[in-house]
Structure formats: C-alpha cells, structure tokens
Protein backbone atom coordinates (compact mmCIF):
# COMPACT_ATOMS: atom_id res chain seq x y z
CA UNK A 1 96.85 -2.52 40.24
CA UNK A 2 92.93 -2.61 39.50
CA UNK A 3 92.17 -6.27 37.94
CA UNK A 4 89.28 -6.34 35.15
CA UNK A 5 88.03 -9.16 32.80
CA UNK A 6 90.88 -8.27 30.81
CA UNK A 7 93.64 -8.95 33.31
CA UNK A 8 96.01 -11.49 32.46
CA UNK A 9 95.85 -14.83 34.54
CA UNK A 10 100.14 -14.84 35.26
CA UNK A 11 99.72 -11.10 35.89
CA UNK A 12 96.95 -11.56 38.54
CA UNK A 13 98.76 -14.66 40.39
CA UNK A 14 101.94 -12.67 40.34
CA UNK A 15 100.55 -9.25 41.47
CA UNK A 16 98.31 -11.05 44.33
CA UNK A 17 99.91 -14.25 45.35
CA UNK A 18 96.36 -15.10 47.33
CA UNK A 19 94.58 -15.10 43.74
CA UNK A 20 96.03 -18.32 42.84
CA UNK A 21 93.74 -19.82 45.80
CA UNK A 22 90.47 -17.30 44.80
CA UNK A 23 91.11 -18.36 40.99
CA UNK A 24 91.23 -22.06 41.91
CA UNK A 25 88.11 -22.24 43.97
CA UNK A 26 86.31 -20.41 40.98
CA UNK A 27 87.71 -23.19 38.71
CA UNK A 28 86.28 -25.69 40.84
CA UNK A 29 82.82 -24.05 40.62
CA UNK A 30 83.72 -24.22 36.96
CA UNK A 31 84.37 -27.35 35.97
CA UNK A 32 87.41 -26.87 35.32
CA UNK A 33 90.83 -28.52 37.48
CA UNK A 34 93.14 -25.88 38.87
CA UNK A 35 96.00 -27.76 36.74
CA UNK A 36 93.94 -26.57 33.82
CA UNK A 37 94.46 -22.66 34.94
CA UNK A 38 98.23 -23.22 35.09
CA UNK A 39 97.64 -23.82 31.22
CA UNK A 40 95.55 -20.36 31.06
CA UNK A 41 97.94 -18.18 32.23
CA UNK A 42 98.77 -16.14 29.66
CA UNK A 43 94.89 -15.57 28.66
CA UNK A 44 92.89 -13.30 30.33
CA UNK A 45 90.32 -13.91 32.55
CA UNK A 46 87.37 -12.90 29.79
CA UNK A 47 88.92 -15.42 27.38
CA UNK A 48 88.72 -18.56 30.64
CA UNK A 49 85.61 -17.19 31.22
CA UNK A 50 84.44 -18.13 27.66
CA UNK A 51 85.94 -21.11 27.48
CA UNK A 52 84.59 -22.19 30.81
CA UNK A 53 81.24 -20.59 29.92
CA UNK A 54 80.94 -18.69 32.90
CA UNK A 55 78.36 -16.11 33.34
CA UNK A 56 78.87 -12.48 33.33
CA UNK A 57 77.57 -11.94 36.99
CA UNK A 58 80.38 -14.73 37.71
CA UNK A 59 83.05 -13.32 36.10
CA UNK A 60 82.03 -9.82 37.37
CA UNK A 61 81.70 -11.25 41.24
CA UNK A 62 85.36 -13.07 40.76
CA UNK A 63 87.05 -9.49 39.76
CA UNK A 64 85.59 -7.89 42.67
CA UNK A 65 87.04 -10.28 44.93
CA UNK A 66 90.55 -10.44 43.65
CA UNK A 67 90.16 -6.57 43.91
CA UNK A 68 89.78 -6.66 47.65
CA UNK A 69 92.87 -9.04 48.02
C-alpha cells in the first residue's frame, strides 16, 4: 500500500510497524510528544500536519520515507 497525505495515522502504524518510530521522530521535530500521535490516529496525516503546522516540503519528505519502509 502507497501512503499519501491522506493516509490514516492507525492505518500507516498498522500497515508498517517501523512507521510508528519514523512518525515519532517527525513529532519530535514538531513539537509535538509521540503520546500526542497515539491521540491522532484516526486523522490523517494532512489533518496532523495542520494542526502541527508543518510545512508542505515536510509533510511531502515524511510520505516518501514511510514509502520506502
């Protein structure tokens, strides 16, 4: 399964176990605790992203990596 800005968080941790780590060294970077993704699961990462205010390039660079997982 491809993974896009539109991706569901649980779907993404589920699909690629590894994410969890990728997404919680992105919400570092963020701001943001990793306890606060386990409340983000069921958004998508386009919706974190605008919570968190992360850029496009960011959000872009994040999808490619949990693509190559």
């Amino acid at each position: 399964m491809a993974f896009s800005a539109d991706s569901r968080i649980a779907d993404i941790v589920r699909e690629k176990p590894k994410a969890a780590e990728l997404l919680g060294k992105y919400a570092t970077d963020m701001g943001v605790s990793p306890q606060m993704i386990q409340l983000a699961l069921g958004m998508t990462l386009r919706q974190v992203a605008g919570w968190a205010r992360l850029e496009q390039g960011k959000v872009d660079a994040l999808v490619a990596e949990l693509n190559k997982l």
